[in-house]
Protein backbone atom coordinates (compact mmCIF):
# COMPACT_ATOMS: atom_id res chain seq x y z
CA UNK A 1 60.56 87.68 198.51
CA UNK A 2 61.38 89.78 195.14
CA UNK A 3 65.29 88.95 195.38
CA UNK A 4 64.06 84.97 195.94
CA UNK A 5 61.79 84.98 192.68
CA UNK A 6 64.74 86.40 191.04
CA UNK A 7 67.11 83.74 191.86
CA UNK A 8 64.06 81.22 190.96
CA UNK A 9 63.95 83.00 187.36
CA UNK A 10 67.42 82.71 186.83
CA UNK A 11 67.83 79.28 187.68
CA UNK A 12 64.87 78.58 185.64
CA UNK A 13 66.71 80.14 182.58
CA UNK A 14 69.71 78.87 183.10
CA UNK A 15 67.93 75.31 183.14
CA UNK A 16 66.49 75.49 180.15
CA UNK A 17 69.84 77.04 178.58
CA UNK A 18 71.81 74.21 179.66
CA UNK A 19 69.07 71.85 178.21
CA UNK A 20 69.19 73.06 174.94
CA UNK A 21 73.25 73.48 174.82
CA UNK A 22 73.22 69.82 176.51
CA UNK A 23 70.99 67.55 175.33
CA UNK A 24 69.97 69.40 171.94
CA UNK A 25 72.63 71.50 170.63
CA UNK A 26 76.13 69.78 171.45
CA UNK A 27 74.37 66.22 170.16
CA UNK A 28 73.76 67.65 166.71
CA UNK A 29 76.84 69.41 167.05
CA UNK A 30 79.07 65.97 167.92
CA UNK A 31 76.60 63.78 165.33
CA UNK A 32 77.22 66.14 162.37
CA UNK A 33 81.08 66.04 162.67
CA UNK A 34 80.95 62.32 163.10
CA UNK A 35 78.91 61.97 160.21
CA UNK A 36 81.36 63.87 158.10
CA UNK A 37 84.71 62.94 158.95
CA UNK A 38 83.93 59.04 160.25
CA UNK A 39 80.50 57.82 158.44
CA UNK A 40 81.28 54.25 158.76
CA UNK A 41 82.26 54.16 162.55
CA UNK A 42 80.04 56.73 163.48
CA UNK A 43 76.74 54.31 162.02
CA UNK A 44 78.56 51.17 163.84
CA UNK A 45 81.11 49.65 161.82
CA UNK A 46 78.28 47.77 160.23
CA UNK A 47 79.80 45.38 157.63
CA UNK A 48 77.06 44.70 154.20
CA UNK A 49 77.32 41.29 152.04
CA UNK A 50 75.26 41.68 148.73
CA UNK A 51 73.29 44.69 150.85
CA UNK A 52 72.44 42.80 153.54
CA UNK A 53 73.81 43.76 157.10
CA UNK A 54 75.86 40.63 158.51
CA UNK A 55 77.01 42.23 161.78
CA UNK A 56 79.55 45.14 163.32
CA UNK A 57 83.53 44.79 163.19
CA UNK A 58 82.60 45.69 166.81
CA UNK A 59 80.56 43.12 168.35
CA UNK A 60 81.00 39.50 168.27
CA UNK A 61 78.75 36.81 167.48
CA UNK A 62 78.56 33.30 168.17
CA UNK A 63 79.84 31.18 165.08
CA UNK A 64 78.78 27.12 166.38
CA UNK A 65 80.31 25.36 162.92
CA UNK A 66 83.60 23.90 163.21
CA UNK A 67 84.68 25.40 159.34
CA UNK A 68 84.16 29.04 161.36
CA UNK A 69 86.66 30.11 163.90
CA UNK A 70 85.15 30.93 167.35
CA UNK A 71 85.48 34.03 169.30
CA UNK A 72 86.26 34.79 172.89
CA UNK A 73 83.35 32.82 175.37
CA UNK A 74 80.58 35.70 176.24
CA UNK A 75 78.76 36.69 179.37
CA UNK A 76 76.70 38.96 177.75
CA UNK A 77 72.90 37.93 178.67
CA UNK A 78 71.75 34.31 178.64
CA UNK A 79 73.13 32.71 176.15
CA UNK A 80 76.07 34.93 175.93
CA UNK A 81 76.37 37.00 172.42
CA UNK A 82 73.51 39.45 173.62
CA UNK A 83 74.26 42.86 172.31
CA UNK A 84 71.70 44.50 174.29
CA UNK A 85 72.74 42.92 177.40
CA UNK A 86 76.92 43.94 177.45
CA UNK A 87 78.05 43.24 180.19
CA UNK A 88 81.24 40.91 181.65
CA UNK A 89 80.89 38.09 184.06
CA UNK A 90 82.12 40.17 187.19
CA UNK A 91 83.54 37.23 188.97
CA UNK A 92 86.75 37.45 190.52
CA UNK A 93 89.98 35.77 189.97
CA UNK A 94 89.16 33.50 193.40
CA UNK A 95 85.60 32.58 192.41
CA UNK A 96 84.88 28.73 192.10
CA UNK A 97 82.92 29.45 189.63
CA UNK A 98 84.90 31.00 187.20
CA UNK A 99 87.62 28.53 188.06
CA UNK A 100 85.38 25.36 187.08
CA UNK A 101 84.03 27.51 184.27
CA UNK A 102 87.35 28.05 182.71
CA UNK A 103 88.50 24.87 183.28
CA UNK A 104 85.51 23.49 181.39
CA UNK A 105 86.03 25.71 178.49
CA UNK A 106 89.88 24.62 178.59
CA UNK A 107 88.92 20.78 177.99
CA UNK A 108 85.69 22.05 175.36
CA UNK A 109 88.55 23.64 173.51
CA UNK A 110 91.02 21.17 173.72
CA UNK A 111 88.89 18.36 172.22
CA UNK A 112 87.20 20.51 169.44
CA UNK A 113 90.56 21.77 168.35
CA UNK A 114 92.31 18.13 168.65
CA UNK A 115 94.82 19.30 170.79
CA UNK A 116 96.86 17.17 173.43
CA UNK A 117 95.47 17.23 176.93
CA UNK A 118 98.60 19.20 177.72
CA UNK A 119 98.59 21.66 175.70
CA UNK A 120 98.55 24.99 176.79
CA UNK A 121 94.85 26.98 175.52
CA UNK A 122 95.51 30.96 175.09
CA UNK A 123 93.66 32.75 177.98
CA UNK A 124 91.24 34.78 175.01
CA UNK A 125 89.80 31.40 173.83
CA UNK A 126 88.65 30.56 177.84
CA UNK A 127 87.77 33.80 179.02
CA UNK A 128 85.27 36.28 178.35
CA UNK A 129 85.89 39.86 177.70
CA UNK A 130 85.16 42.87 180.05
CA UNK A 131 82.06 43.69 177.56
CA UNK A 132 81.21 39.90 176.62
CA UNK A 133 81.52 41.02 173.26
CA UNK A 134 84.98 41.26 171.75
CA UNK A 135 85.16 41.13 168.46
CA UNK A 136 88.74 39.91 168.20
CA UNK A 137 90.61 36.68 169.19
CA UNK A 138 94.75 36.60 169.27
CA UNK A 139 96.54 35.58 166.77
CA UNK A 140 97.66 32.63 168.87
CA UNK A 141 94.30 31.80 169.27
CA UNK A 142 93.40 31.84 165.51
CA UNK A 143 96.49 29.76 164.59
CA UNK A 144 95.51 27.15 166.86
CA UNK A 145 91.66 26.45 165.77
CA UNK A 146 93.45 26.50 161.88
CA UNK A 147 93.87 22.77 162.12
CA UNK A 148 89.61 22.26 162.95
CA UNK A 149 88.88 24.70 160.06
CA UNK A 150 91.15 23.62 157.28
CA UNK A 151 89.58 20.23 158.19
CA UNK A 152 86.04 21.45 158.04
CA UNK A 153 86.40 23.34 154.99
CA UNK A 154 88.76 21.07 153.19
CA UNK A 155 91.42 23.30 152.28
CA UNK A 156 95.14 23.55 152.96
CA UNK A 157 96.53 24.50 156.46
CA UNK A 158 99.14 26.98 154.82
CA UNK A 159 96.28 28.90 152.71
CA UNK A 160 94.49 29.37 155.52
CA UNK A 161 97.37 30.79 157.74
CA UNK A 162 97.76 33.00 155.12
CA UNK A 163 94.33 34.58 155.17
CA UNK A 164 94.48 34.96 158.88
CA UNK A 165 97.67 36.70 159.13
CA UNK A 166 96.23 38.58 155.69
CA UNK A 167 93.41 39.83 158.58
CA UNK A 168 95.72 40.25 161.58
CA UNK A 169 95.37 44.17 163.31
CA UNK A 170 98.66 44.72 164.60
CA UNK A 171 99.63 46.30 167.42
CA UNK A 172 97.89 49.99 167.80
CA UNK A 173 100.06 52.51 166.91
CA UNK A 174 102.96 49.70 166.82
CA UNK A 175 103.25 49.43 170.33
CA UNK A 176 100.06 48.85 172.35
CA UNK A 177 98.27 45.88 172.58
CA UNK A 178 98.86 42.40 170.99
CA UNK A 179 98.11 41.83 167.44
CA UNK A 180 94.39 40.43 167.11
CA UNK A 181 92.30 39.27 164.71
CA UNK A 182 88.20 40.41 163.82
CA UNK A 183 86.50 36.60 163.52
CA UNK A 184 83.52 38.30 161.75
CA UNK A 185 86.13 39.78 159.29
CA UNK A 186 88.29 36.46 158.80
CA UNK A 187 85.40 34.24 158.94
CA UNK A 188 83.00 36.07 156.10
CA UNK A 189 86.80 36.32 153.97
CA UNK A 190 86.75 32.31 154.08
CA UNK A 191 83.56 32.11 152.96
CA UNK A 192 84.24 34.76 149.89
CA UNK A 193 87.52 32.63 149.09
CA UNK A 194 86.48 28.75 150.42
């Protein structure tokens, strides 16, 4: 009996040890270095206009007008766009569904854009992400919805090109990935220039 209330004791102890290391001391810990050598990540990427928050380089958000370019389709909640709801569509690449889904958002895209009914729609502007919230569209993708914007906004194709490849991320570390472009970014820089 003595040697079992001994065991209980030091399990107790090292319970409550690993508590406070865990869940108290390591958070501060991780939260203080984050706050000192990456503020602006570390608080969410949040990006200000005249001191008011307009949204995260991280998270999309749904931009309807034709003089914005769109991001990727999301499956995040109900209406898509839900930050609090992340989460893909799981459907697989055999799933009706998804199939008539795409192919719905293939013609959408097509006839917003004025594009041939031929012409080939990058996989980013008909898909959703893995999160449902990807900030970024390819460059591809942003070259082809040019046309609809310039119209919309009434400025020249060229200009415009310019300011999207002015916002284009590259490849990370020069090899991985493709280069992509932040909508939120590119969109709020139109509105500051056009």
């Amino acid at each position: 009996m003595k040697n079992m209330l001994s065991e209980f004791r030091v399990a107790v102890v090292a319970t409550f040890s690993l508590a406070v290391v865990l869940c108290g001391v390591y958070p501060l810990v991780v939260w203080i270095i984050s706050q000192g050598l990456f503020p602006h990540e570390a608080d969410g990427s949040l990006i200000q206009r005249g001191g008011t928050i307009v949204g995260s380089e991280l998270i999309a958000q749904n931009f309807g007008s034709p003089k914005y370019f769109h991001p990727r389709p999301s499956a995040a909640g109900e209406a898509g766009f839900d930050a609090g709801n992340s989460s893909g569509s799981n459907l697989g690449p055999i799933s009706k569904k998804l199939a008539d889904a795409v192919k719905g958002r293939v013609e959408a895209y097509r006839a917003e854009n004025g594009l041939p009914a031929d012409a080939r729609v990058p996989a980013d502007a008909v898909t959703s992400s893995s999160s449902g919230l990807d900030p970024h569209i390819s460059l591809k993708n942003a070259l082809m919805q040019a046309p609809r914007v310039a119209r919309a906004r009434g400025v020249g194709r060229e200009a415009l090109e310019k300011t999207i490849h002015a916002h284009t991320d590259g490849r990370d570390f020069g090899i991985f990935g493709e280069p992509r472009v932040n909508v939120l970014k590119l969109n709020l820089a139109l509105d500051k220039k056009m």
